[in-house]
Protein backbone atom coordinates (compact mmCIF):
# COMPACT_ATOMS: atom_id res chain seq x y z
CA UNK A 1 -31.27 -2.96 31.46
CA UNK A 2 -30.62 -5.79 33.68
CA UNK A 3 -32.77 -6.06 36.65
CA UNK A 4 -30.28 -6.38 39.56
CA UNK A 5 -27.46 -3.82 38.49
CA UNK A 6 -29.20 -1.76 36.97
CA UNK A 7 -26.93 -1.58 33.62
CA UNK A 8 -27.64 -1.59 30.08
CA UNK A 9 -27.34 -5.26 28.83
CA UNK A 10 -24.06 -6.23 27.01
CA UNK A 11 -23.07 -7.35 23.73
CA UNK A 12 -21.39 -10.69 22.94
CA UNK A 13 -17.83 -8.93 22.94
CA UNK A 14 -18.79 -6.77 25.82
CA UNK A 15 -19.78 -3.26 23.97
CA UNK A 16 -23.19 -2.01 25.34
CA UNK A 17 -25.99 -2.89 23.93
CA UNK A 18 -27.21 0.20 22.05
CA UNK A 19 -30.68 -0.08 20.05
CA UNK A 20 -30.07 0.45 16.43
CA UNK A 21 -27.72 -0.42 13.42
CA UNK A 22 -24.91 0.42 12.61
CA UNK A 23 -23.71 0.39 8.48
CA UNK A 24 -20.79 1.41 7.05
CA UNK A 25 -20.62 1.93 3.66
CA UNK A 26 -18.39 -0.07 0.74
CA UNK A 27 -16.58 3.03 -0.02
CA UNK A 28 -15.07 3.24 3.22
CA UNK A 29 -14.06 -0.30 3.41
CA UNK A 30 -12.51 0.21 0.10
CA UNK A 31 -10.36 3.30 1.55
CA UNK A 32 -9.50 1.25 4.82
CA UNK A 33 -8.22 -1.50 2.62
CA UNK A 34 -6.63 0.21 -0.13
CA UNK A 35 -4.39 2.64 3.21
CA UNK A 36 -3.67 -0.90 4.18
CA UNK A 37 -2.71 -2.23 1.17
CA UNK A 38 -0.43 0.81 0.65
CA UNK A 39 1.16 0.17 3.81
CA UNK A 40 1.59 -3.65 3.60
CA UNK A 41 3.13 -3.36 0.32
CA UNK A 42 5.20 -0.61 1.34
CA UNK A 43 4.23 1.34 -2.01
CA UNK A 44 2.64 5.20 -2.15
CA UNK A 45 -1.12 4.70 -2.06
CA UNK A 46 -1.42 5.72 -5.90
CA UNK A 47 0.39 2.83 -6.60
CA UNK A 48 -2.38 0.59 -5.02
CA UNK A 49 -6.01 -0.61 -6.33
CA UNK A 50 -8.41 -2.41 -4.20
CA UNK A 51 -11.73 -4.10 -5.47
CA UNK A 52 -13.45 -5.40 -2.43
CA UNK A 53 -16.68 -7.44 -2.01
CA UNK A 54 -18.73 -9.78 -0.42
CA UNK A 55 -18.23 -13.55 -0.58
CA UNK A 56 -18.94 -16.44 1.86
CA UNK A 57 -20.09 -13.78 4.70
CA UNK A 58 -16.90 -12.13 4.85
CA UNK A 59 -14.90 -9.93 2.59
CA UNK A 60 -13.26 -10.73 -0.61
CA UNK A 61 -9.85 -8.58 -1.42
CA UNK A 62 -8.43 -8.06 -5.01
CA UNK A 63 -5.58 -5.62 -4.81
CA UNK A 64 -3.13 -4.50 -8.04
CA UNK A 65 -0.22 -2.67 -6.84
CA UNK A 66 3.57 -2.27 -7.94
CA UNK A 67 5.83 -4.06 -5.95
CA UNK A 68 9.34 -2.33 -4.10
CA UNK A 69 11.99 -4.49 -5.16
CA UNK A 70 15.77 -3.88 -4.20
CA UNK A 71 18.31 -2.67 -7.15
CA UNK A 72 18.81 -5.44 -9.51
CA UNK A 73 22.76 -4.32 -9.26
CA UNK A 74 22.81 -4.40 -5.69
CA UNK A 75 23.72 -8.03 -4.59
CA UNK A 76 23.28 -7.89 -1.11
CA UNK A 77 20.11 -6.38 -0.89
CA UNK A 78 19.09 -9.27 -3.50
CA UNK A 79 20.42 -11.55 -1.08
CA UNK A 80 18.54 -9.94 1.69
CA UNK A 81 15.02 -10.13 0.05
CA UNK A 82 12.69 -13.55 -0.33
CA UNK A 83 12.01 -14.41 -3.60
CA UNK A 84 8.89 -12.99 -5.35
CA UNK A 85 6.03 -15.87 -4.47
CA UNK A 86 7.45 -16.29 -0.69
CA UNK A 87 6.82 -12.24 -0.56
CA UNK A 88 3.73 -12.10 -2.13
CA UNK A 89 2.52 -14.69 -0.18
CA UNK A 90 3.73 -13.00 3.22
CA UNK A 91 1.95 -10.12 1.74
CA UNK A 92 -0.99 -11.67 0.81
CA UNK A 93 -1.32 -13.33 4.90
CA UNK A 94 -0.55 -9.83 6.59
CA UNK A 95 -3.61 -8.16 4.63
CA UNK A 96 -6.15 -10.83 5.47
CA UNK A 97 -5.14 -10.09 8.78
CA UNK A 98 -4.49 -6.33 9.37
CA UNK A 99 -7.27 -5.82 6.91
CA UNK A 100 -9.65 -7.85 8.95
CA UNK A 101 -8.63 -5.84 12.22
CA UNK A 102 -9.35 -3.10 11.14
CA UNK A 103 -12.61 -3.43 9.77
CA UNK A 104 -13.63 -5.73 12.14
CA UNK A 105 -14.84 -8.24 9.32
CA UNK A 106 -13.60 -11.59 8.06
CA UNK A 107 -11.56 -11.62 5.08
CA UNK A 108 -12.13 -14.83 3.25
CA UNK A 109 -10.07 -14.56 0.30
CA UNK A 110 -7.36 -11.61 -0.71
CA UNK A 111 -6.34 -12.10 -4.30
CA UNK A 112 -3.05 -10.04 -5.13
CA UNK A 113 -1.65 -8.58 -8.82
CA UNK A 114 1.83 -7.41 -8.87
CA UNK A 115 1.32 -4.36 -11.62
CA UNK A 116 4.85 -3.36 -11.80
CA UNK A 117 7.97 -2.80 -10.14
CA UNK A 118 9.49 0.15 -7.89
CA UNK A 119 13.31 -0.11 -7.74
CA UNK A 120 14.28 1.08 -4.27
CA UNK A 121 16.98 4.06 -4.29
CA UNK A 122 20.53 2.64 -4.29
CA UNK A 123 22.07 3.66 -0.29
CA UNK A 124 25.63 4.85 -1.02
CA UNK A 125 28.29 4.60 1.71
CA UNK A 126 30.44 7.51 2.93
């Protein structure tokens, strides 16, 4: 407690200072970054695997996951959509970040494995 106000003292980002630890197991941070993954690659969640580990005192990602890709017979949606590295890479960027957000750790390195291919629906006009 600080002397004058009478308050418990702060942490760095402003949280109280609360005596004690706080851990949160691998298996969660595996869930929190496989629902991310999921999301990110815009894929059901069984579609996604997530190793995750230590390395260089953050987190290391390696996800597999199929990939949505527009209807090979559909040129305007292939017209529409980056090529395959470009969206990778994009996808790659957003789970470093919305991965580290929401466990509140760094992600170093996110390595990503394109396992197969989900052909989005054709959209037929009336």
């Amino acid at each position: 407690m600080t002397p004058e106000a009478g308050l418990p003292v702060q942490g760095g980002d402003g949280s109280p200072a609360v005596p004690g630890r706080v851990r949160v197991r691998e298996q969660v941070l595996e869930k929190v970054a496989r629902e991310t993954a999921a999301a990110v690659v815009g894929v059901p969640r069984g579609d996604v695997s997530v190793d995750l580990g230590e390395w260089r005192g953050g987190l290391a990602l390696r996800v597999n996951a199929k990939l949505g890709i527009p209807d090979l017979g559909d040129d305007a949606a292939i017209a529409e959509h980056t090529n395959l590295l470009d969206h990778v890479s994009a996808i790659q960027a957003e789970l470093q970040n919305r991965v580290g957000a929401a466990t509140g750790r760094e992600v170093h390195r996110v390595a990503v494995t394109i396992t197969g291919a989900i052909v989005a629906a054709r959209k037929r006009v009336r």
